[in-house]
N, C-alpha and C. Protein backbone atom coordinates (compact mmCIF):
# COMPACT_ATOMS: atom_id res chain seq x y z
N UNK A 1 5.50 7.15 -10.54
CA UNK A 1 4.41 6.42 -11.14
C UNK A 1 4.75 4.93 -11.11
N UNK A 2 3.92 4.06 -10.77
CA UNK A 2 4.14 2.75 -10.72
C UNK A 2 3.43 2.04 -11.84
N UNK A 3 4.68 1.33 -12.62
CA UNK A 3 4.89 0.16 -13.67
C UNK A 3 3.65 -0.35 -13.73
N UNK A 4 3.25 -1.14 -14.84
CA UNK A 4 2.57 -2.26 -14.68
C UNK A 4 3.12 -3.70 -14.17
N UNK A 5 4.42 -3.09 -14.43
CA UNK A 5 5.39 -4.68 -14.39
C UNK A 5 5.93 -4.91 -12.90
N UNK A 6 5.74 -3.64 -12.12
CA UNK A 6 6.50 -3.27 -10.43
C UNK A 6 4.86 -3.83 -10.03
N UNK A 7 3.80 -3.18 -10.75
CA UNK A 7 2.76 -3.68 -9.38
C UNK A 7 2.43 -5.04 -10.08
N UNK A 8 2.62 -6.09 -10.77
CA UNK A 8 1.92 -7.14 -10.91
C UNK A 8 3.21 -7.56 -9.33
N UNK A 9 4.90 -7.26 -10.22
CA UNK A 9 5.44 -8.16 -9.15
C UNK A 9 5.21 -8.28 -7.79
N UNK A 10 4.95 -6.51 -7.51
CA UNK A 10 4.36 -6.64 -5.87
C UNK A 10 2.52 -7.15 -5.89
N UNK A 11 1.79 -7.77 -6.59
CA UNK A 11 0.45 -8.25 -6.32
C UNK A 11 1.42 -9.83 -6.38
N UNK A 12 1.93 -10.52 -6.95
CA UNK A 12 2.41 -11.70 -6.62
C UNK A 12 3.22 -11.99 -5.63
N UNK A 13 3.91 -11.14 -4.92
CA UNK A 13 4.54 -11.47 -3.60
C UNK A 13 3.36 -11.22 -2.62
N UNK A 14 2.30 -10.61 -2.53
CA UNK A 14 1.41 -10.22 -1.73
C UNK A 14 0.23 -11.25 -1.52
N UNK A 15 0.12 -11.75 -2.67
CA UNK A 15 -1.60 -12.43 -3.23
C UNK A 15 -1.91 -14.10 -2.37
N UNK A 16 -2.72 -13.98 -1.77
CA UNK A 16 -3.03 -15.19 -0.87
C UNK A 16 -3.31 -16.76 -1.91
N UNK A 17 -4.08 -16.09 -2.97
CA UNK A 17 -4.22 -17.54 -3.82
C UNK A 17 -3.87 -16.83 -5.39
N UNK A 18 -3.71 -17.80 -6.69
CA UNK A 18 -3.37 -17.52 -7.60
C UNK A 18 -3.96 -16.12 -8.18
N UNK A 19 -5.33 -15.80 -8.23
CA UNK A 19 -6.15 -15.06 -8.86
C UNK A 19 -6.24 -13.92 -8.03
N UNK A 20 -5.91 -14.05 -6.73
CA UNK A 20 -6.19 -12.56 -6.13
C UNK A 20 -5.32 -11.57 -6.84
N UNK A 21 -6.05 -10.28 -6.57
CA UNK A 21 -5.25 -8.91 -7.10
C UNK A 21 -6.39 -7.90 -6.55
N UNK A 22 -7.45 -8.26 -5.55
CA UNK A 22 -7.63 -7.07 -5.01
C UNK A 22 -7.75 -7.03 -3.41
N UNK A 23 -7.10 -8.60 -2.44
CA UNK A 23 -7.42 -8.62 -0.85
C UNK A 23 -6.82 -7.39 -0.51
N UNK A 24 -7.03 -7.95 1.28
CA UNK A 24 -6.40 -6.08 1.83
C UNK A 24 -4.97 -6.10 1.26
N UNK A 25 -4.41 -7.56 1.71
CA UNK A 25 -2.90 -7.31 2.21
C UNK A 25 -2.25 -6.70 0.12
N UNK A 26 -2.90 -7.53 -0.63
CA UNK A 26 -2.69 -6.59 -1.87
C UNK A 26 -2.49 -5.15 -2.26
N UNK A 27 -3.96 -4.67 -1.73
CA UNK A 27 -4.55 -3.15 -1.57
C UNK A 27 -3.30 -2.47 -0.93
N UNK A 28 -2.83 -3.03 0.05
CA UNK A 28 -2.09 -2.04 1.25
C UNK A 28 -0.77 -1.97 0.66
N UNK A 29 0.07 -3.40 0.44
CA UNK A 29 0.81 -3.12 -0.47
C UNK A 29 1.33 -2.47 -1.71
N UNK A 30 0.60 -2.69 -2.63
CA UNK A 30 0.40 -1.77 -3.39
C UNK A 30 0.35 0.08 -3.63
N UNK A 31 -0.11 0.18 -2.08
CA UNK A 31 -0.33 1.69 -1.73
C UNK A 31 0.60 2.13 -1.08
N UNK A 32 1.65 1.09 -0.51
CA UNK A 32 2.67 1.50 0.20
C UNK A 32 3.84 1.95 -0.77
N UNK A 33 3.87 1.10 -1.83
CA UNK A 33 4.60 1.05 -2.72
C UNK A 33 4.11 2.88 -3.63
N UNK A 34 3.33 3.00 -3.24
CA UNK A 34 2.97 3.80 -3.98
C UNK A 34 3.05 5.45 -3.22
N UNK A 35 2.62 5.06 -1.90
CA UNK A 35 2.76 5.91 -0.82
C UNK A 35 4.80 6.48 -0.88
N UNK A 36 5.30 5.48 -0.85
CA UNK A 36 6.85 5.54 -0.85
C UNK A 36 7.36 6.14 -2.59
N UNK A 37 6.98 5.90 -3.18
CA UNK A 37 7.34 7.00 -4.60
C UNK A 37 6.80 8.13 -4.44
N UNK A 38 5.54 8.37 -4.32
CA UNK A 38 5.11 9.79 -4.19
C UNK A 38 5.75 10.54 -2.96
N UNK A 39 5.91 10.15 -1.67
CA UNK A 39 7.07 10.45 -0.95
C UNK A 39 8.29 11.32 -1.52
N UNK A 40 9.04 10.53 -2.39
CA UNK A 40 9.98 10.55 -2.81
C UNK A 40 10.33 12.08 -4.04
N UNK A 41 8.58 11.71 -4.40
CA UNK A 41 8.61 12.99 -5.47
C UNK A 41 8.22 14.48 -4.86
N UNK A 42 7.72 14.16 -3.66
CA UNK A 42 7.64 15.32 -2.78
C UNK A 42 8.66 16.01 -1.84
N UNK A 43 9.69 15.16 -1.71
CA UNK A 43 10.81 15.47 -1.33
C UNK A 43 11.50 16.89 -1.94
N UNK A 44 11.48 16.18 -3.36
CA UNK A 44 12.36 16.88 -4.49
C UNK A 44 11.59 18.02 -4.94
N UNK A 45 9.72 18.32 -5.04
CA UNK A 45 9.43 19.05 -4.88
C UNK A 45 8.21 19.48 -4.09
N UNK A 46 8.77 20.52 -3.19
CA UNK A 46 8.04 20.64 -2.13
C UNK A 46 7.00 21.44 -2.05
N UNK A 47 6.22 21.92 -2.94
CA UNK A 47 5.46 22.92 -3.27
C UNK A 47 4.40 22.39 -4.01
N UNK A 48 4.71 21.09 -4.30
CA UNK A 48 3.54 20.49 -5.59
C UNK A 48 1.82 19.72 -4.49
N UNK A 49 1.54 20.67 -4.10
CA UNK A 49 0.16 20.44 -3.20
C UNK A 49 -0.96 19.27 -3.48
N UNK A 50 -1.29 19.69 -4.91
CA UNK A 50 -1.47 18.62 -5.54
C UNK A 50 -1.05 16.84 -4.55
N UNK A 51 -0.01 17.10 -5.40
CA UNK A 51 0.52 15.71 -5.29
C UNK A 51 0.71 15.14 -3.43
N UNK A 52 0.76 16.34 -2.69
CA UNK A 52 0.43 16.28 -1.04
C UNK A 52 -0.70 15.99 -0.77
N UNK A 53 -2.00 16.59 -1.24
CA UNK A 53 -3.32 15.76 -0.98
C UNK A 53 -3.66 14.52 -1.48
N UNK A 54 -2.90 14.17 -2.78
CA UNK A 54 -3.29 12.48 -3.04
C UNK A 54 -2.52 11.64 -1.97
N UNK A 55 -1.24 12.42 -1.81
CA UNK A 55 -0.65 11.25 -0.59
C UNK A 55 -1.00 10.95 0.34
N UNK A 56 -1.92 12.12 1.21
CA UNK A 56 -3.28 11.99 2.31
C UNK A 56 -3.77 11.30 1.94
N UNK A 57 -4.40 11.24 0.97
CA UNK A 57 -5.59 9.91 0.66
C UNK A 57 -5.07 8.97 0.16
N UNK A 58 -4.16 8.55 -0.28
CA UNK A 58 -3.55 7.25 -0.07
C UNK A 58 -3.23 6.70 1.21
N UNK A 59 -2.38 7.36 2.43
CA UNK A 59 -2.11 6.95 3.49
C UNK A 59 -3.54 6.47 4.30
N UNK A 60 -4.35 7.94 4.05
CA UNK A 60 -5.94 7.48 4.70
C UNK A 60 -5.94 5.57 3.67
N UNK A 61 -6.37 5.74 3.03
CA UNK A 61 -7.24 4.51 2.34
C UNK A 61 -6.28 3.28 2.80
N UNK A 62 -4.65 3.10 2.98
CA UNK A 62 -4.03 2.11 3.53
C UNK A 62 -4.50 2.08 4.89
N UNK A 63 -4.77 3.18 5.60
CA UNK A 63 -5.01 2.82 7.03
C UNK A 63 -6.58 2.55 7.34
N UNK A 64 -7.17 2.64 6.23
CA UNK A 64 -8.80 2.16 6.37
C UNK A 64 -8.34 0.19 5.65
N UNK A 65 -8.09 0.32 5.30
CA UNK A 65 -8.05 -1.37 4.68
C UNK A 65 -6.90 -2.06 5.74
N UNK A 66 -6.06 -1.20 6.54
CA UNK A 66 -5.25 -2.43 8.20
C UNK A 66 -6.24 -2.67 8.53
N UNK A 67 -6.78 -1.13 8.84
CA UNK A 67 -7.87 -1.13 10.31
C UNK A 67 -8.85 -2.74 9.79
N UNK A 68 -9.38 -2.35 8.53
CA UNK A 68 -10.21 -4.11 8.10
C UNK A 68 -10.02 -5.25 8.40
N UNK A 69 -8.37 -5.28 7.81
CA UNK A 69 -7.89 -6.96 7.87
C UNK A 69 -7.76 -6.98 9.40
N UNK A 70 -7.53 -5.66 10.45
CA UNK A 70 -6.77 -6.07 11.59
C UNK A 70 -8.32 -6.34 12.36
N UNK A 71 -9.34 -6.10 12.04
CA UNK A 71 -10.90 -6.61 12.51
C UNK A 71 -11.21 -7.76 12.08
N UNK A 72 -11.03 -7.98 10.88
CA UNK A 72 -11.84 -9.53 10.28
C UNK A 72 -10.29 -10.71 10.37
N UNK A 73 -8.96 -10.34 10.61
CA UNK A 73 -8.42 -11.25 10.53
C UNK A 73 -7.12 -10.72 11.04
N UNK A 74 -6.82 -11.53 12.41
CA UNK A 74 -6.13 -10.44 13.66
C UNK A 74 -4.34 -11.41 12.68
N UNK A 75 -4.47 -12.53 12.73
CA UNK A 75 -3.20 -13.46 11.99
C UNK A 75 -2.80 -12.62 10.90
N UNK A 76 -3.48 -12.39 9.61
CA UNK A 76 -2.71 -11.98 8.56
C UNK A 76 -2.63 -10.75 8.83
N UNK A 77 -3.28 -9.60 9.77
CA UNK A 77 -2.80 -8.33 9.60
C UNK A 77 -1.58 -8.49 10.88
N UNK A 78 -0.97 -9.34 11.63
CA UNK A 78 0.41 -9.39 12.04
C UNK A 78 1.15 -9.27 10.88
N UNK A 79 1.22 -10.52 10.18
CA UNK A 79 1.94 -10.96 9.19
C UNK A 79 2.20 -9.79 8.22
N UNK A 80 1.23 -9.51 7.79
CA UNK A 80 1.58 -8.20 6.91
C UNK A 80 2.46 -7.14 7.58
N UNK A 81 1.98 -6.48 8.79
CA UNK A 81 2.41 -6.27 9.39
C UNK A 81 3.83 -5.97 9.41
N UNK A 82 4.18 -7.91 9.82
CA UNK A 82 5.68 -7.50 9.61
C UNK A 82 6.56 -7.71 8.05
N UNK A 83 6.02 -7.91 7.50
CA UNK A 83 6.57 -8.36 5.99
C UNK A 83 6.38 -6.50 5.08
N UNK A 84 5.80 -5.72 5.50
CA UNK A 84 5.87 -4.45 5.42
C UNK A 84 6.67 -4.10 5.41
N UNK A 85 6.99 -4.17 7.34
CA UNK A 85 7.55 -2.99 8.13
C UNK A 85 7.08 -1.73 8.16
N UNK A 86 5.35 -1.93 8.95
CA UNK A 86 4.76 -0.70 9.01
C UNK A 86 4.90 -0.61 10.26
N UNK A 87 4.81 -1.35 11.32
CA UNK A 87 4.65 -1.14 12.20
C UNK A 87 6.05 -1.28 13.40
C-alpha cells in the first residue's frame, strides 16, 4: 500500500510545475510505484487473484497514459522514459 508521504514525495520529483499532481508523467509514476509493490506482494503470495487483476489494470492504465504523453508530447515521454527505466 502506498503512503501518503511515499506518493506526495514521488508527485514532487515527477510534477512539471508547483501545483501539478495529476499530468501523465505524475499518473505513470505513481502507478509504477505502485505497479512495483503490488508486484512484490504477489510474489509472496501467489494465489491472491484478486490482487493479479488490479495489477492488470494498473499496468493497462500506465500504458494508456505513455501511449498519451508519447502522442501529444514525443520530448517528455523520452524523458520519462528514461528517468523511469521503463523502457
Amino acid at each position: 500500500m502506498l503512503t501518503t508521504k511515499k506518493k506526495q514525495s514521488i508527485i514532487k520529483k515527477n510534477q512539471i510545475h508547483e501545483k501539478d499532481t495529476g499530468s501523465s508523467e505524475v499518473q505513470v509514476a505513481v502507478l509504477s510505484t505502485q505497479i512495483d509493490e503490488l508486484a512484490k506482494h504477489l510474489k509472496k503470495h501467489k494465489k491472491d487473484n484478486t490482487s493479479r487483476r488490479g495489477l492488470i489494470k494498473m499496468v493497462a492504465d500506465r500504458r494508456t497514459h505513455l501511449k498519451y504523453l508519447e502522442h501529444k508530447n514525443k520530448p517528455r515521454y523520452n524523458a520519462l522514459m528514461k528517468k523511469m527505466n521503463l523502457a
